[in-house]
C-alpha atoms as a PDB file:
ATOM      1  CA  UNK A   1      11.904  -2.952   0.976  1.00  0.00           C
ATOM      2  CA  UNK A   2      10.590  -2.474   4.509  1.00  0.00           C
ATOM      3  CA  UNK A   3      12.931   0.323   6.208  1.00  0.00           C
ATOM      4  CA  UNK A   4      14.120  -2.384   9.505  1.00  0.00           C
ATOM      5  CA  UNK A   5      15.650  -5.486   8.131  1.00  0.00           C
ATOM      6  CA  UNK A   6      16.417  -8.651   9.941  1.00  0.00           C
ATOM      7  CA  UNK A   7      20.303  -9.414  11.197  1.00  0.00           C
ATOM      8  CA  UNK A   8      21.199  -5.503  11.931  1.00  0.00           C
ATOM      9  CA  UNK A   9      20.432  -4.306   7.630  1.00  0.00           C
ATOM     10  CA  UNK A  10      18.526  -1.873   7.363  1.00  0.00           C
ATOM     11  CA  UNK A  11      18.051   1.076   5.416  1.00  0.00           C
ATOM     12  CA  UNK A  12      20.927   4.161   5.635  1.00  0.00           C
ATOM     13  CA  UNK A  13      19.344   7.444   7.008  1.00  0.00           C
ATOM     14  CA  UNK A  14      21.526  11.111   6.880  1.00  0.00           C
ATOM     15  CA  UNK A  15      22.121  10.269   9.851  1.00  0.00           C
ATOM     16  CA  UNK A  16      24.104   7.452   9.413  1.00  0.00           C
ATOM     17  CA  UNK A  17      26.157   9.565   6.768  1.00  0.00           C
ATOM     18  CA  UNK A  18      29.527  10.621   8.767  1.00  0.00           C
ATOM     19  CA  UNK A  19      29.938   6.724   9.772  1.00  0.00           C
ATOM     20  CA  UNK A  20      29.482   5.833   5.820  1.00  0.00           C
ATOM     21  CA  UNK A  21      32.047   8.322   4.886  1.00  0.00           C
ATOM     22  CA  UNK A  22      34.485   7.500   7.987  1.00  0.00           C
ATOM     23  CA  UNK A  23      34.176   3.496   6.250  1.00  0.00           C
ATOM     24  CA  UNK A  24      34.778   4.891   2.860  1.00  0.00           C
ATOM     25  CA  UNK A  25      37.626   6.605   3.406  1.00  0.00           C
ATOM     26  CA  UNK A  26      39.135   3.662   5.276  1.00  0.00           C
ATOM     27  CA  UNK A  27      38.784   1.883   2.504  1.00  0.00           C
ATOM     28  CA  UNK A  28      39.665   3.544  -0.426  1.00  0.00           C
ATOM     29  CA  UNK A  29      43.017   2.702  -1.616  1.00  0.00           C
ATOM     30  CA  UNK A  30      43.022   6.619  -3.628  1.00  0.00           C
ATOM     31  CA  UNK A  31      41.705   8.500  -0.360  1.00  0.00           C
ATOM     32  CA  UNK A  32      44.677   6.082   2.139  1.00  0.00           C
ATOM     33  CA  UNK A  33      47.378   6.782  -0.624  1.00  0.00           C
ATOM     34  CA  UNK A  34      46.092  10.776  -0.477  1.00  0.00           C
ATOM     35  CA  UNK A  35      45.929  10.409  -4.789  1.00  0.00           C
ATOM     36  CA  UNK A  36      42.136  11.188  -4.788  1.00  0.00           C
ATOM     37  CA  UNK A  37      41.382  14.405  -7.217  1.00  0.00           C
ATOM     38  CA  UNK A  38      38.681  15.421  -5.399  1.00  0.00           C
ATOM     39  CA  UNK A  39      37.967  14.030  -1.826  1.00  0.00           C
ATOM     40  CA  UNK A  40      34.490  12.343  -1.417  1.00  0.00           C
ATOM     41  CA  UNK A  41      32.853  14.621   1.230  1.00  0.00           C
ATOM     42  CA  UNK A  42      30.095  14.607   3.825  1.00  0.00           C
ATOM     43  CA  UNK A  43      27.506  16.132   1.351  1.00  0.00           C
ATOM     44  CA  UNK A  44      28.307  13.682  -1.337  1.00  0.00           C
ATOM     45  CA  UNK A  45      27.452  10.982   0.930  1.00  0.00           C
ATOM     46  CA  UNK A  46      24.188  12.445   2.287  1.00  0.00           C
ATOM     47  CA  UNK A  47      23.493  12.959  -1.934  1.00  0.00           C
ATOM     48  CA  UNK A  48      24.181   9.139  -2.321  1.00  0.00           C
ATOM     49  CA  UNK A  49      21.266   8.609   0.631  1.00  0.00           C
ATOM     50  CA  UNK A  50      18.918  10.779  -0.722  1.00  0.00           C
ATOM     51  CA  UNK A  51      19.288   9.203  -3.925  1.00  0.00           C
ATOM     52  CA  UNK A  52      18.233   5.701  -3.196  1.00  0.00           C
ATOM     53  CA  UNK A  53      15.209   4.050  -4.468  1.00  0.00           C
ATOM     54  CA  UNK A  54      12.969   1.491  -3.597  1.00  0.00           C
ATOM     55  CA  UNK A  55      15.140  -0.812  -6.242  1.00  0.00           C
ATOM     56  CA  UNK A  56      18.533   0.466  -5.351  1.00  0.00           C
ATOM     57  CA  UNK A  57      19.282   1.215  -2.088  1.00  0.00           C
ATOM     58  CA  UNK A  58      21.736   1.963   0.610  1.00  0.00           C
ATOM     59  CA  UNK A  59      21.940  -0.562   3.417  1.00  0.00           C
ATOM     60  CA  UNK A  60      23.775  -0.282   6.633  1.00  0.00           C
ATOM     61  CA  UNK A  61      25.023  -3.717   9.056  1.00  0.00           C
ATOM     62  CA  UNK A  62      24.915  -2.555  12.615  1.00  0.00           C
ATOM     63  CA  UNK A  63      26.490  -4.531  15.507  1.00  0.00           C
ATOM     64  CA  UNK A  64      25.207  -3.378  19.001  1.00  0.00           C
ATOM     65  CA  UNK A  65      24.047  -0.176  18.037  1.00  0.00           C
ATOM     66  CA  UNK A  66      27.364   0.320  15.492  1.00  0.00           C
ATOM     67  CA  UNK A  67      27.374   0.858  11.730  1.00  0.00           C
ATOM     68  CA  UNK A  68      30.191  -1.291  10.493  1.00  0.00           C
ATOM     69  CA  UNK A  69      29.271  -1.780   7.134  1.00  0.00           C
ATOM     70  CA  UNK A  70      27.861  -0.529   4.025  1.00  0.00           C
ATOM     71  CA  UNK A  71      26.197  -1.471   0.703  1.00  0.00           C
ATOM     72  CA  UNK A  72      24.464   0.244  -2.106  1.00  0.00           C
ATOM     73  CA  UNK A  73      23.087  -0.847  -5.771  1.00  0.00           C
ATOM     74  CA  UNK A  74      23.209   1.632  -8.532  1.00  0.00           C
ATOM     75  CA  UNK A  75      21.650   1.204 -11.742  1.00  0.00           C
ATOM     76  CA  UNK A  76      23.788  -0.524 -14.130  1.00  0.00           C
ATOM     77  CA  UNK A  77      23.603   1.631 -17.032  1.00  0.00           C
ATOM     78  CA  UNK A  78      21.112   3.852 -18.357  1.00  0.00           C
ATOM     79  CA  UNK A  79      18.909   1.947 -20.775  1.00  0.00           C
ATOM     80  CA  UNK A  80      15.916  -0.293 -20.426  1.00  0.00           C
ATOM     81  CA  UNK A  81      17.858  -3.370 -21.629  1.00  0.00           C
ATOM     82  CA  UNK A  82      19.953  -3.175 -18.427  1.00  0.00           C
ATOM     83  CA  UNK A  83      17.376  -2.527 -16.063  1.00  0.00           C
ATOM     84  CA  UNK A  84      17.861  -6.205 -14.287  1.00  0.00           C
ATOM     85  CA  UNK A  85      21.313  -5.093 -13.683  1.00  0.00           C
ATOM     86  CA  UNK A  86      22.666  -3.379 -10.355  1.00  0.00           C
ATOM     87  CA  UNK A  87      25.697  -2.246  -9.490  1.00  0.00           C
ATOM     88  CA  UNK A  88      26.776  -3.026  -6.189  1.00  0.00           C
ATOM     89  CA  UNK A  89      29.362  -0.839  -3.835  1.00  0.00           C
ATOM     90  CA  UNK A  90      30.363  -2.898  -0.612  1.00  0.00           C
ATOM     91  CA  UNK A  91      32.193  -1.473   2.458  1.00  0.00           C
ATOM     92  CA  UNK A  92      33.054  -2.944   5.735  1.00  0.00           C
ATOM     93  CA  UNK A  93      35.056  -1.081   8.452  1.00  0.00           C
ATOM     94  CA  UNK A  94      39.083  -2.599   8.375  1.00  0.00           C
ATOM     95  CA  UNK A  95      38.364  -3.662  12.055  1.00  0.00           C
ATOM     96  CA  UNK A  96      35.139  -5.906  11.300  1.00  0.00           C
ATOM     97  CA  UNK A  97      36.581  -6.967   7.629  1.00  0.00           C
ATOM     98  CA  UNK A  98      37.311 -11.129   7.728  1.00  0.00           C
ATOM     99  CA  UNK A  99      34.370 -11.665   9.950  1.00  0.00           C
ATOM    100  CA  UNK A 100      31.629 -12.571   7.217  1.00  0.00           C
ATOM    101  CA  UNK A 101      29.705  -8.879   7.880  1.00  0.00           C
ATOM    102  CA  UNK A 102      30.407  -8.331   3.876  1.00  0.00           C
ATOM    103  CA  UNK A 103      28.752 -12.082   3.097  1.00  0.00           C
ATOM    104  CA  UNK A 104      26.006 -10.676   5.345  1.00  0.00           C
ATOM    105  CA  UNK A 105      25.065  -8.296   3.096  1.00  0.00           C
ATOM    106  CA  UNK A 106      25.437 -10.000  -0.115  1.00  0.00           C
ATOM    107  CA  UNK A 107      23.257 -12.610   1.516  1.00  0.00           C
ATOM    108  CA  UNK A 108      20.816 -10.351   2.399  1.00  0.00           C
ATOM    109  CA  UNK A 109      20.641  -8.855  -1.337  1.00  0.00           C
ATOM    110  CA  UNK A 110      20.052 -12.774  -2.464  1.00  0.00           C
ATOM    111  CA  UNK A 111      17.159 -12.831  -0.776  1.00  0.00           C
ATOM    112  CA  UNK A 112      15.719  -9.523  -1.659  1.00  0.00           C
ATOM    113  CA  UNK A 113      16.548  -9.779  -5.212  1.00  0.00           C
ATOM    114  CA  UNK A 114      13.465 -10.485  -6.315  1.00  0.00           C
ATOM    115  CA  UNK A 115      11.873  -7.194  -4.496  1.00  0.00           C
ATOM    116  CA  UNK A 116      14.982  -5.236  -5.497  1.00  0.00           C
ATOM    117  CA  UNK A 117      14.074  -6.474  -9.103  1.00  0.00           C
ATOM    118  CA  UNK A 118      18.321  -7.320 -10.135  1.00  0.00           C
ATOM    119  CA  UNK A 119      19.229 -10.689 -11.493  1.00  0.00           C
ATOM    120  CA  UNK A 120      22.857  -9.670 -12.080  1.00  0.00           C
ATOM    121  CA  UNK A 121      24.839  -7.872  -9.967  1.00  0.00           C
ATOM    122  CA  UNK A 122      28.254  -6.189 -10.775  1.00  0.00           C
ATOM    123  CA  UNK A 123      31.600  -5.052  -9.069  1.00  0.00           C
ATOM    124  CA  UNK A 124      34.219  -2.421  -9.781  1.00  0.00           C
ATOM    125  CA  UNK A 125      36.977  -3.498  -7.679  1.00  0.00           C
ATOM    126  CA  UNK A 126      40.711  -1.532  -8.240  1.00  0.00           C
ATOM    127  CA  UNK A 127      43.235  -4.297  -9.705  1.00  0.00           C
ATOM    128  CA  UNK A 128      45.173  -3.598  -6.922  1.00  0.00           C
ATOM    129  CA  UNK A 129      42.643  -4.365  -3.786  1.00  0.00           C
ATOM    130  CA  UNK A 130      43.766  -7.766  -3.681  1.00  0.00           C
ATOM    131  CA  UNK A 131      41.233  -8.437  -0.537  1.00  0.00           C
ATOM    132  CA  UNK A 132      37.893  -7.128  -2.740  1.00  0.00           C
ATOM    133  CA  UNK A 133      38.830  -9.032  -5.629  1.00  0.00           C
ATOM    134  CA  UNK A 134      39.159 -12.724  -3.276  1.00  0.00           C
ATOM    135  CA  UNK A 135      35.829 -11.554  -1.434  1.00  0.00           C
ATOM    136  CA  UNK A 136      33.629 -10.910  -4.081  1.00  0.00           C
ATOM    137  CA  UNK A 137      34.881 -14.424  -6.109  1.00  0.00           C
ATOM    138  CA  UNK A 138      34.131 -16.235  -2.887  1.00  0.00           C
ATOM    139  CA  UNK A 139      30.519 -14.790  -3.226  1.00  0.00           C
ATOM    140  CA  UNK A 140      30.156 -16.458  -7.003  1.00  0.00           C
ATOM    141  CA  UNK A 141      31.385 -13.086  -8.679  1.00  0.00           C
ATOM    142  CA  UNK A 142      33.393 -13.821 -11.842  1.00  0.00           C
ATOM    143  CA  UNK A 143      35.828 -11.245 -13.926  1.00  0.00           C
ATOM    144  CA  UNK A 144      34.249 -10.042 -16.657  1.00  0.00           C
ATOM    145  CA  UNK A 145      36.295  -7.554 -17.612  1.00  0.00           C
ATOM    146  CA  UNK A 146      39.161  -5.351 -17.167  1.00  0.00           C
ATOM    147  CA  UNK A 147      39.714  -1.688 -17.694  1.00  0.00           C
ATOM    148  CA  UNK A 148      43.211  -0.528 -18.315  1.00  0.00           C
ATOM    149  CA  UNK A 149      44.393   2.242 -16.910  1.00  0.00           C
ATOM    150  CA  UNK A 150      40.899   3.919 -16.720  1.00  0.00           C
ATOM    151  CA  UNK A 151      41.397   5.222 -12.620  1.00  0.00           C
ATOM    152  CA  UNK A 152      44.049   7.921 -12.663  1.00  0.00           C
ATOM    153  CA  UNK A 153      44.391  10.432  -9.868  1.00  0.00           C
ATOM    154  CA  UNK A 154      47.973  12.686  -9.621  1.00  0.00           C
ATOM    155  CA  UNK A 155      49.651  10.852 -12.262  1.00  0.00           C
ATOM    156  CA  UNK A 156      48.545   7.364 -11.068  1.00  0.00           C
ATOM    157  CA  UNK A 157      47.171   5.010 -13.076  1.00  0.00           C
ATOM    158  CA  UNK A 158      44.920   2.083 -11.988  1.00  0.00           C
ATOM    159  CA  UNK A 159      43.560  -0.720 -13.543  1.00  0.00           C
ATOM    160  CA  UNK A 160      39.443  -1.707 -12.339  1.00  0.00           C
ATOM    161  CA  UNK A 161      38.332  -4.942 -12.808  1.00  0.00           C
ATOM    162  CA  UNK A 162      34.624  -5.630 -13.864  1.00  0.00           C
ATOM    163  CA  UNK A 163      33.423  -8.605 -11.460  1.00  0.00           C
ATOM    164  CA  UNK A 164      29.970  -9.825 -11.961  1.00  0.00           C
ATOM    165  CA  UNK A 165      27.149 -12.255 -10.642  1.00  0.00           C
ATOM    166  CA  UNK A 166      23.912 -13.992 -12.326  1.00  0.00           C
ATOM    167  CA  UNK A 167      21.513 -14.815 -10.144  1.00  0.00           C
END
């Protein structure tokens, strides 16, 4: 994947790391409610840039000059029978969100999936994030699972949702 993308994607850069973690933590519903554990950090997020890969990597939407929005694929899991598999993490500032910037990325994926090398991607949206869950179904995603109880941070319990998409 070329490092300037058409439509304001393009590759993330350390640079671009205290706007990523600013978006995260605005849209987080365990760092707004203060129930995260263990906050997610500057250095974290400059670990999750340095960690992407020619397959998997960390895109950033910017509008005049602006990051507003996020995206990253992970690998799925770690065996060779998965490899097609990405998982994708999508977040769009709370001013720009309802504005199609989050379809602009999943649009730009579609295209690239074939350089990317994914032919299913797959979502781990919080029960509760109402707004993630109606998104990602109105990009094709489908539930394909759910896990009880498995998010937990000072004695609260959330359910995640597995939402997926074959391309």
């Amino acid at each position: 994947m070329s490092k300037n993308t058409c439509s304001g994607i393009r590759l993330a850069n350390l640079d671009d790391a205290p706007v990523i973690l600013s978006i995260f933590q605005h849209c987080d519903p365990f760092a707004i409610k203060g129930r995260r554990k263990q906050h997610i950090n500057l250095i974290d997020v400059m670990d999750w840039i340095e960690s992407i890969t020619d397959t998997h990597p960390m895109l950033v939407l910017e509008e005049q000059g602006k990051v507003i929005a996020w995206c990253s694929l992970e690998p799925f899991y770690g065996l060779p029978a998965f490899d097609a598999a990405s998982e994708i993490s999508l977040y769009v500032h709370p001013e720009e969100q309802g504005k199609g910037v989050g379809t602009q990325l999943i649009q730009y994926l579609e295209t690239q999936r074939t350089e990317l090398g994914f032919t299913h991607l797959v979502a781990y949206i919080y029960a509760s994030n109402i707004e993630s869950q109606s998104f990602f179904k109105r990009q094709g995603f489908e539930q394909w699972g759910l896990l009880p109880n498995i998010a937990q941070s000072e004695q609260v319990k959330e359910d995640v949702l597995i939402l997926g998409r074959e391309f």
